[in-house]
PDB file of N, CA and C in Angstrom:
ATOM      1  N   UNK A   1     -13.729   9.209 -40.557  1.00  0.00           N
ATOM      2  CA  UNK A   1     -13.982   7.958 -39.869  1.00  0.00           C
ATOM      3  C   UNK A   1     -13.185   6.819 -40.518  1.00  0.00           C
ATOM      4  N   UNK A   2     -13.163   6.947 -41.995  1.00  0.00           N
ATOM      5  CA  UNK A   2     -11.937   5.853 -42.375  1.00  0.00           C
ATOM      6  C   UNK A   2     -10.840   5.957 -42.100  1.00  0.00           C
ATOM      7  N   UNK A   3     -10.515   7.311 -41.759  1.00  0.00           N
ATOM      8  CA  UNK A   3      -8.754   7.541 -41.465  1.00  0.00           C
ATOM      9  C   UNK A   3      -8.586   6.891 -40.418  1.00  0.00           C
ATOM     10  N   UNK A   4      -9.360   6.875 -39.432  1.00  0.00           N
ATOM     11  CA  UNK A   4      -9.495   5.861 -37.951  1.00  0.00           C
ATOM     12  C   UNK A   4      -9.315   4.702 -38.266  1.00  0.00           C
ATOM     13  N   UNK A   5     -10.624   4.382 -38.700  1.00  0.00           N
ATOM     14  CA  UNK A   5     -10.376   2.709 -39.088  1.00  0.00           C
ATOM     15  C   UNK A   5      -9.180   2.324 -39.633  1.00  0.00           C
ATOM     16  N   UNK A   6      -8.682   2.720 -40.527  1.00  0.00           N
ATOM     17  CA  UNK A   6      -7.523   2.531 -41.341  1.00  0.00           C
ATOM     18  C   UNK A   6      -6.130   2.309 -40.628  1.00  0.00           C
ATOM     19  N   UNK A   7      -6.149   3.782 -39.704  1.00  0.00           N
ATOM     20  CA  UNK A   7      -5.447   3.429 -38.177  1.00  0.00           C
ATOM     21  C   UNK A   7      -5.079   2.535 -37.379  1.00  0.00           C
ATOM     22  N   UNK A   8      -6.421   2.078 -36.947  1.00  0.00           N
ATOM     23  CA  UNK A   8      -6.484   1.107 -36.049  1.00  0.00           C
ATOM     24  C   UNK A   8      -6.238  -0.420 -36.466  1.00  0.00           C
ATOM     25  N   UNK A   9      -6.628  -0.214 -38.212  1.00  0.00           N
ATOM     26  CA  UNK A   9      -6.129  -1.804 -38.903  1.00  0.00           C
ATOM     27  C   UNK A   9      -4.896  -1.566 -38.678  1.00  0.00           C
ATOM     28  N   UNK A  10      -4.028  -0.540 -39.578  1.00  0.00           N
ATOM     29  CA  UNK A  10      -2.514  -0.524 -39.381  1.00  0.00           C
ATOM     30  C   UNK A  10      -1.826  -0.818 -38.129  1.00  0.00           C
ATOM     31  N   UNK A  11      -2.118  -0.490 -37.145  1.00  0.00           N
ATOM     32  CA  UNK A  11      -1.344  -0.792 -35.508  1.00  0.00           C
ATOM     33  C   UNK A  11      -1.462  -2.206 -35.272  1.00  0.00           C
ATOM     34  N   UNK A  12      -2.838  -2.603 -35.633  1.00  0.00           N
ATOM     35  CA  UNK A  12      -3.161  -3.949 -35.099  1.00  0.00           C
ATOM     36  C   UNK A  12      -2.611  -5.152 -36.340  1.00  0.00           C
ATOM     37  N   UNK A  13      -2.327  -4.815 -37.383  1.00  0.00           N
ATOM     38  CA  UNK A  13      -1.336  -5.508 -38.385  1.00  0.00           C
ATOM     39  C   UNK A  13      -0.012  -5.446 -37.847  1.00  0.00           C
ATOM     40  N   UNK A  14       0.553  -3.888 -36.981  1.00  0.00           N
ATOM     41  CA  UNK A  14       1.648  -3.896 -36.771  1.00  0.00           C
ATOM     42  C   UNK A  14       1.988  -4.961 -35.713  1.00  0.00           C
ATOM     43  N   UNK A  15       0.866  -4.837 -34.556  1.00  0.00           N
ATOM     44  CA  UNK A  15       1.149  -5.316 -33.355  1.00  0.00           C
ATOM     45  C   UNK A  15       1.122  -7.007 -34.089  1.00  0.00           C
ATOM     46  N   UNK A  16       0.454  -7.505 -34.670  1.00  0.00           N
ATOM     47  CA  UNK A  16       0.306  -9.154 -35.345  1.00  0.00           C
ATOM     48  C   UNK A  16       1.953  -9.083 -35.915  1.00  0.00           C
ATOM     49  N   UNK A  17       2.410  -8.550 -36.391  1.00  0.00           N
ATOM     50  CA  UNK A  17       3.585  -8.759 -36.685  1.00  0.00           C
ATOM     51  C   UNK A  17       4.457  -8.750 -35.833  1.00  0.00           C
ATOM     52  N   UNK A  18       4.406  -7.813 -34.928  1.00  0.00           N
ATOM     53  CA  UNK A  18       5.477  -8.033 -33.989  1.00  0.00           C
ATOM     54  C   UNK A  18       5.419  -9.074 -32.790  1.00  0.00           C
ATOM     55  N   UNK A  19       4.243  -9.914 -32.981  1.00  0.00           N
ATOM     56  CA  UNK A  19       3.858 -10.482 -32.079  1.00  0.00           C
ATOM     57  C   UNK A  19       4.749 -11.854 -32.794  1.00  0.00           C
ATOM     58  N   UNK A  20       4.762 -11.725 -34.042  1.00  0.00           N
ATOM     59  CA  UNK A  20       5.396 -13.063 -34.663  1.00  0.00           C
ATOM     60  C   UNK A  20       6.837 -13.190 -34.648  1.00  0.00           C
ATOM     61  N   UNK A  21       7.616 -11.316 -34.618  1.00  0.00           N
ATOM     62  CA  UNK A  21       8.894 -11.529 -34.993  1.00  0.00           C
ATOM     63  C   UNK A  21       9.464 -11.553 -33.591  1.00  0.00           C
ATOM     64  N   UNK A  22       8.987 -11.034 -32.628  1.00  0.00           N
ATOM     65  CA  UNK A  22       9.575 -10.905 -31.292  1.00  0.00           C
ATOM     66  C   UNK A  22      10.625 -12.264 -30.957  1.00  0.00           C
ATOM     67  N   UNK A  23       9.665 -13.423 -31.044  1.00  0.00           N
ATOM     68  CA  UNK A  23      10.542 -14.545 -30.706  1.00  0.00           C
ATOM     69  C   UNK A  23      11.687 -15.332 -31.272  1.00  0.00           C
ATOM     70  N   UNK A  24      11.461 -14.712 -32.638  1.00  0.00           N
ATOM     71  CA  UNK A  24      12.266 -15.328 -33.643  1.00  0.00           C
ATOM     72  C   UNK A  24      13.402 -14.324 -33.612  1.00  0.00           C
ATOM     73  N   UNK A  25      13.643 -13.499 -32.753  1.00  0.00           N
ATOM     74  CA  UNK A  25      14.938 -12.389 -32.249  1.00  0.00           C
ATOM     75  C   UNK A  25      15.007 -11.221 -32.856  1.00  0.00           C
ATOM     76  N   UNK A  26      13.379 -10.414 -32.913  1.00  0.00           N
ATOM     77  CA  UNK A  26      13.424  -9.248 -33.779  1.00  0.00           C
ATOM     78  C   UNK A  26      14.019  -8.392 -32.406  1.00  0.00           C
ATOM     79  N   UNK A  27      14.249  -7.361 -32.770  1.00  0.00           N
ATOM     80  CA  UNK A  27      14.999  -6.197 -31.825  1.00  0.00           C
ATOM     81  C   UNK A  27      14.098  -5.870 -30.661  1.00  0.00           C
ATOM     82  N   UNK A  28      15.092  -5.329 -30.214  1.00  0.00           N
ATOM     83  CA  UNK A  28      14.291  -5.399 -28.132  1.00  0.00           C
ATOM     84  C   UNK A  28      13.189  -4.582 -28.267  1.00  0.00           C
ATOM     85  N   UNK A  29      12.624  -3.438 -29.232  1.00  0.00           N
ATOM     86  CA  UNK A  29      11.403  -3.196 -29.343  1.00  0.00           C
ATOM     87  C   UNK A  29      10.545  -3.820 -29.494  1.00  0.00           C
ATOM     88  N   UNK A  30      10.936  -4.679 -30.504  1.00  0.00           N
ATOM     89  CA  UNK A  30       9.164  -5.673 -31.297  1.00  0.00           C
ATOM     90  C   UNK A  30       8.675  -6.683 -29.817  1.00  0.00           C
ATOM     91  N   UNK A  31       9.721  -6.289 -28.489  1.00  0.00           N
ATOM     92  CA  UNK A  31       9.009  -7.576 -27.893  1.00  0.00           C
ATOM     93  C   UNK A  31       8.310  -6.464 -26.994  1.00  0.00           C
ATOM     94  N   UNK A  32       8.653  -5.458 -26.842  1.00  0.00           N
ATOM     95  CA  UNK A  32       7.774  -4.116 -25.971  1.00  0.00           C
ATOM     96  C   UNK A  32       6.554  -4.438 -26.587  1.00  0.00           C
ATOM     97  N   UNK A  33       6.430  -4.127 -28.097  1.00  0.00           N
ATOM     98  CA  UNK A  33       5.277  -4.127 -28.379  1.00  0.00           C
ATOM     99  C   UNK A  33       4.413  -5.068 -28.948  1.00  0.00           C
ATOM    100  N   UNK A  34       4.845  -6.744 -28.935  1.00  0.00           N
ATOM    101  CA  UNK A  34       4.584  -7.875 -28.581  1.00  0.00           C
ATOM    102  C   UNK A  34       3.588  -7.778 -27.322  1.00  0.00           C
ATOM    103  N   UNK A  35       4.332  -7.696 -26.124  1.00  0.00           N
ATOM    104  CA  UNK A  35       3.937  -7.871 -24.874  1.00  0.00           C
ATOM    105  C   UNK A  35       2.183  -6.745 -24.687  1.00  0.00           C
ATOM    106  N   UNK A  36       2.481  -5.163 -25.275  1.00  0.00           N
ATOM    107  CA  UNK A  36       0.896  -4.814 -25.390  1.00  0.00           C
ATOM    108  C   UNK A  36       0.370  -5.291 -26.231  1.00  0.00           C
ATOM    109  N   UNK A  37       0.664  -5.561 -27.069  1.00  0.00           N
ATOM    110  CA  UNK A  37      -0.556  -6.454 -27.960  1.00  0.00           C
ATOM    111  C   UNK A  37      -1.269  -7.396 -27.912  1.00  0.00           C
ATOM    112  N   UNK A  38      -0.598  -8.731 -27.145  1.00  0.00           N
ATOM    113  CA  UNK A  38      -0.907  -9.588 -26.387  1.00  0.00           C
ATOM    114  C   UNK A  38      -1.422  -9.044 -25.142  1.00  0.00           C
ATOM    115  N   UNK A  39      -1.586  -8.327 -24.323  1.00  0.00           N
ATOM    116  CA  UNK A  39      -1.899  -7.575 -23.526  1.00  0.00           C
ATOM    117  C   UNK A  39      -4.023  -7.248 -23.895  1.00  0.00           C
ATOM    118  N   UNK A  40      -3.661  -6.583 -25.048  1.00  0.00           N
ATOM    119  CA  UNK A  40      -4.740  -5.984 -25.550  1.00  0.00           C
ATOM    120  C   UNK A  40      -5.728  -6.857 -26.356  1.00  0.00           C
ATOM    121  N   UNK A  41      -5.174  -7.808 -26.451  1.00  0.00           N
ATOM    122  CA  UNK A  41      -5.780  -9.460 -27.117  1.00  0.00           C
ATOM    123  C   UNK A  41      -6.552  -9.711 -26.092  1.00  0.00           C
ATOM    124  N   UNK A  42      -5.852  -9.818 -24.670  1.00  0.00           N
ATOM    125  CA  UNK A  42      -6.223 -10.912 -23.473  1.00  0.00           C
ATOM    126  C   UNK A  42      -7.319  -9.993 -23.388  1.00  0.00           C
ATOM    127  N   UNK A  43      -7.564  -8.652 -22.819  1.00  0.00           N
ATOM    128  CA  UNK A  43      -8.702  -7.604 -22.962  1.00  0.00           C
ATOM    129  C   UNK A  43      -9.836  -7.724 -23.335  1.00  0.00           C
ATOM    130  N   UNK A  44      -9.083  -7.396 -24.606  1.00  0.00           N
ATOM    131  CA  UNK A  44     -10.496  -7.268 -25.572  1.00  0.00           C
ATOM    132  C   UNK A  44     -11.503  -9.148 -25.733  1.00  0.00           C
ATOM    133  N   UNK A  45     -10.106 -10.254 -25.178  1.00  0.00           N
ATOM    134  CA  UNK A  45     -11.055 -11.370 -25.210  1.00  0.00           C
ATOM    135  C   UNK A  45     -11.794 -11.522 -23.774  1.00  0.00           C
ATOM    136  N   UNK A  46     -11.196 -10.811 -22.674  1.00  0.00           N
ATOM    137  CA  UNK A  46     -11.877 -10.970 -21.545  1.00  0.00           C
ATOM    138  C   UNK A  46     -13.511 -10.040 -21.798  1.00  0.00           C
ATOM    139  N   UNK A  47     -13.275  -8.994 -22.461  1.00  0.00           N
ATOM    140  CA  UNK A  47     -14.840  -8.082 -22.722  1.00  0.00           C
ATOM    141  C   UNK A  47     -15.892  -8.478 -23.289  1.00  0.00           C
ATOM    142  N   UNK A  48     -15.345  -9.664 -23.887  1.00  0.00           N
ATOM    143  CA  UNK A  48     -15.912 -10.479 -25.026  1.00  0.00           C
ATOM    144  C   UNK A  48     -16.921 -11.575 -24.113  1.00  0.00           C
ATOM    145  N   UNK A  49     -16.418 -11.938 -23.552  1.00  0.00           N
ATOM    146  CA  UNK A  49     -16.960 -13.427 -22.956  1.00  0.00           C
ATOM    147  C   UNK A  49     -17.499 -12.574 -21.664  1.00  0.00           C
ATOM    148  N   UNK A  50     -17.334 -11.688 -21.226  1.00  0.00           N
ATOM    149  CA  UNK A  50     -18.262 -11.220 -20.144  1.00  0.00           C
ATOM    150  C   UNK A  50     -19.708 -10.385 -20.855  1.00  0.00           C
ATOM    151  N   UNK A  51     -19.280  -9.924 -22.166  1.00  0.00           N
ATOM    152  CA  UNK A  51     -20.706  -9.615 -22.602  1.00  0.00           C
ATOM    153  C   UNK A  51     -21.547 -10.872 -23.125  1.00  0.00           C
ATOM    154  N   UNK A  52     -21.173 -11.922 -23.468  1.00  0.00           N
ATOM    155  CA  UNK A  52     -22.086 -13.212 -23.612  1.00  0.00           C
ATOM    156  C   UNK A  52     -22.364 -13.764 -23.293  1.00  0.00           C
ATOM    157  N   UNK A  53     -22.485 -13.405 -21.582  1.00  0.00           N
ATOM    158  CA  UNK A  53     -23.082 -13.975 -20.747  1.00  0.00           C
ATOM    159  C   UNK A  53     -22.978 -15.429 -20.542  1.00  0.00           C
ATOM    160  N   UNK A  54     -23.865 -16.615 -20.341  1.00  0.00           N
ATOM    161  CA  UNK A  54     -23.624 -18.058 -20.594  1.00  0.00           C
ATOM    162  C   UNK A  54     -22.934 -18.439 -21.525  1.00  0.00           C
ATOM    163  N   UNK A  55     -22.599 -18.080 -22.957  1.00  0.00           N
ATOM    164  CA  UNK A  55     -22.091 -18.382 -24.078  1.00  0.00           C
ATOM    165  C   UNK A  55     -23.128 -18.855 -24.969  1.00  0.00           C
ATOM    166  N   UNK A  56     -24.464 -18.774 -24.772  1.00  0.00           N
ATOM    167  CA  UNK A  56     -25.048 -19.213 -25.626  1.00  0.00           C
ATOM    168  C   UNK A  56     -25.632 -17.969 -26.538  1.00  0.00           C
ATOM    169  N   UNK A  57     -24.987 -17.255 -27.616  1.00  0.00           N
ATOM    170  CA  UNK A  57     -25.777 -15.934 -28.510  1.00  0.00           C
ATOM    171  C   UNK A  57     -26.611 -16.057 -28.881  1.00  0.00           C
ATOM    172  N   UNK A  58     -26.976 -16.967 -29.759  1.00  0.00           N
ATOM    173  CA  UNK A  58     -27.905 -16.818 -30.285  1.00  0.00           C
ATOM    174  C   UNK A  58     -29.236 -16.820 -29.596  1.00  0.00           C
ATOM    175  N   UNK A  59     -29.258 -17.199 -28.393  1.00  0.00           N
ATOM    176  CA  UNK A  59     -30.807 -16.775 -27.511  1.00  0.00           C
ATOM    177  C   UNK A  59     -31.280 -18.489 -27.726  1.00  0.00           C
ATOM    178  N   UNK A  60     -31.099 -19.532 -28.422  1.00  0.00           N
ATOM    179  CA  UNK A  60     -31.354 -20.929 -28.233  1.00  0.00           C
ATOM    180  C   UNK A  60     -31.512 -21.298 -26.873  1.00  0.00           C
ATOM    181  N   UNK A  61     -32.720 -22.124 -26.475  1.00  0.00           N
ATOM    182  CA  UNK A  61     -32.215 -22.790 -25.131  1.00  0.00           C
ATOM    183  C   UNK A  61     -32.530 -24.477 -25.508  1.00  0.00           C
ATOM    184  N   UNK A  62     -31.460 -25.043 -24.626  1.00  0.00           N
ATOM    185  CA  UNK A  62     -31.050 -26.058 -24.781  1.00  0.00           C
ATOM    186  C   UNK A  62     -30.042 -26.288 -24.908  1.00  0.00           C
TER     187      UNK A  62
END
C-alpha cells in the first residue's frame, strides 16, 4: 500500500512540475502532460465541491 502511495505522490510531483516548466518552453511533452494534470486538478476539484454540498462542512448553521 505504500508502494502506491509513493506512486501516486511521484506522478503528481511529476505532473506539478511539468505544469510549471511547460510554459517556460520545456519540450513538447511536459505540455502533454501539463494539459492532464491540469485536467485532473479541474476533476478532482469539481468532486470536491459536489460532495460538500452548500459549502458549509462543518454542519454549522448560520
Amino acid at each position: 500500500m505504500i508502494l502506491v502511495l509513493l506512486g501516486v505522490l511521484a506522478l503528481t510531483v511529476f505532473g506539478c512540475v511539468c505544469v510549471v516548466w511547460a510554459p517556460r518552453g520545456g519540450p513538447r511533452w511536459t505540455h502533454g502532460v501539463a494539459a492532464v494534470t491540469r485536467a485532473a486538478g479541474a476533476l478532482v476539484g469539481r468532486s470536491g465541491k459536489s460532495r460538500s454540498g452548500n459549502g458549509n462542512e462543518d454542519g454549522a448553521v448560520g
